[in-house]
Protein backbone atom coordinates (compact mmCIF):
# COMPACT_ATOMS: atom_id res chain seq x y z
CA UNK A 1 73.60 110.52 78.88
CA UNK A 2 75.78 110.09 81.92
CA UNK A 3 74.77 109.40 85.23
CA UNK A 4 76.03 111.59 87.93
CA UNK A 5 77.97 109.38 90.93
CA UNK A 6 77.20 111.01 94.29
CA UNK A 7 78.74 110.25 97.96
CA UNK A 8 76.15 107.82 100.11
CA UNK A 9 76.62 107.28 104.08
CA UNK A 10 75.75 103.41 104.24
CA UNK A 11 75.05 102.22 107.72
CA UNK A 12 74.92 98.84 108.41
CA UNK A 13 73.50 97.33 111.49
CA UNK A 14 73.60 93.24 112.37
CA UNK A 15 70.84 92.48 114.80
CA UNK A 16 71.68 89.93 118.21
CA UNK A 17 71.20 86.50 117.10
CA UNK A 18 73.03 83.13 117.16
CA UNK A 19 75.26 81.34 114.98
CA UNK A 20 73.57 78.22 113.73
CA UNK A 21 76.92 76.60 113.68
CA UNK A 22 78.16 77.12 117.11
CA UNK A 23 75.32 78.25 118.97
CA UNK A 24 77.47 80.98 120.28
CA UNK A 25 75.18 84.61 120.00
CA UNK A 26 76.43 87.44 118.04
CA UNK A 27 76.14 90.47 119.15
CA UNK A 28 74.31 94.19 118.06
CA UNK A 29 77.07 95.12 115.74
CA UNK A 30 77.43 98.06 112.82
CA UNK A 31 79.60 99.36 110.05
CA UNK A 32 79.86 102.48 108.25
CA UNK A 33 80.72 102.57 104.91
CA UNK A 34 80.85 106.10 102.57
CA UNK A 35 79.97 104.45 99.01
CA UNK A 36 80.65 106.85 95.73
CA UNK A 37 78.15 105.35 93.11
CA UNK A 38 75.33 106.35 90.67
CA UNK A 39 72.04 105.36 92.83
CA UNK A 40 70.91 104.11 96.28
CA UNK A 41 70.73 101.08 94.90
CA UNK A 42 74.16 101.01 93.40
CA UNK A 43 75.08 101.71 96.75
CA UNK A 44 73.11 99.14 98.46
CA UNK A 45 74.91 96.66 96.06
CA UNK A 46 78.51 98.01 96.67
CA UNK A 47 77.83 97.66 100.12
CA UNK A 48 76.79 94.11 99.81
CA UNK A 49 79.87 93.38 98.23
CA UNK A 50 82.51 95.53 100.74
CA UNK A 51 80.86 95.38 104.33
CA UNK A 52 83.44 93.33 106.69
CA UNK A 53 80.90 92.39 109.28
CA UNK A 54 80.50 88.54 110.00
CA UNK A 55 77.56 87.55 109.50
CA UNK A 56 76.11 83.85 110.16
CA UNK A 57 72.06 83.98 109.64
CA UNK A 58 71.58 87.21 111.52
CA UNK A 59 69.23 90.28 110.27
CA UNK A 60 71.14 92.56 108.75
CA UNK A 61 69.70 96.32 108.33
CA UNK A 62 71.02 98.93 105.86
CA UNK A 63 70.85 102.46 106.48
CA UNK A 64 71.64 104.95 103.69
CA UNK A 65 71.98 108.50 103.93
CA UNK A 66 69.73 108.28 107.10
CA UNK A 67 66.81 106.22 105.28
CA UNK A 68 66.28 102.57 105.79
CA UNK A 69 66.85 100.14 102.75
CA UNK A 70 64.72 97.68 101.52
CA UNK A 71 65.77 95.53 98.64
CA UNK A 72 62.92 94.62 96.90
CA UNK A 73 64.66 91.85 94.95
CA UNK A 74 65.05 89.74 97.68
């Protein structure tokens, strides 16, 4: 059987925080990404792989189609 791919809004938030390396803080940032893929997870993991935020320790929070995600592997 084949999966169906759908169209997923993928908001991605970076919380405030500091870079461990510099010390310098990092502000409230976000990126939106539109992912085409076969599951919310799928998505979650395309996103992973595409986002262009910098990132050094900070929380990072993914929205998708409206809903926070939580990866449960991690």
């Amino acid at each position: 059987m084949m999966s169906m791919i759908h169209e997923y809004k993928v908001e991605i938030i970076r919380e405030p925080g500091p870079n461990p390396l510099t010390g310098e803080t990092l502000p409230f940032e976000y990126e939106k990404l539109t992912i085409e893929a076969t599951s919310v997870r799928s998505a979650y993991v395309i996103a992973c792989a595409t986002f262009k935020l910098t990132v050094r320790g900070q929380q990072l929070r993914f929205f998708i189609n409206g809903e926070e995600y939580f990866d449960e592997s991690h």
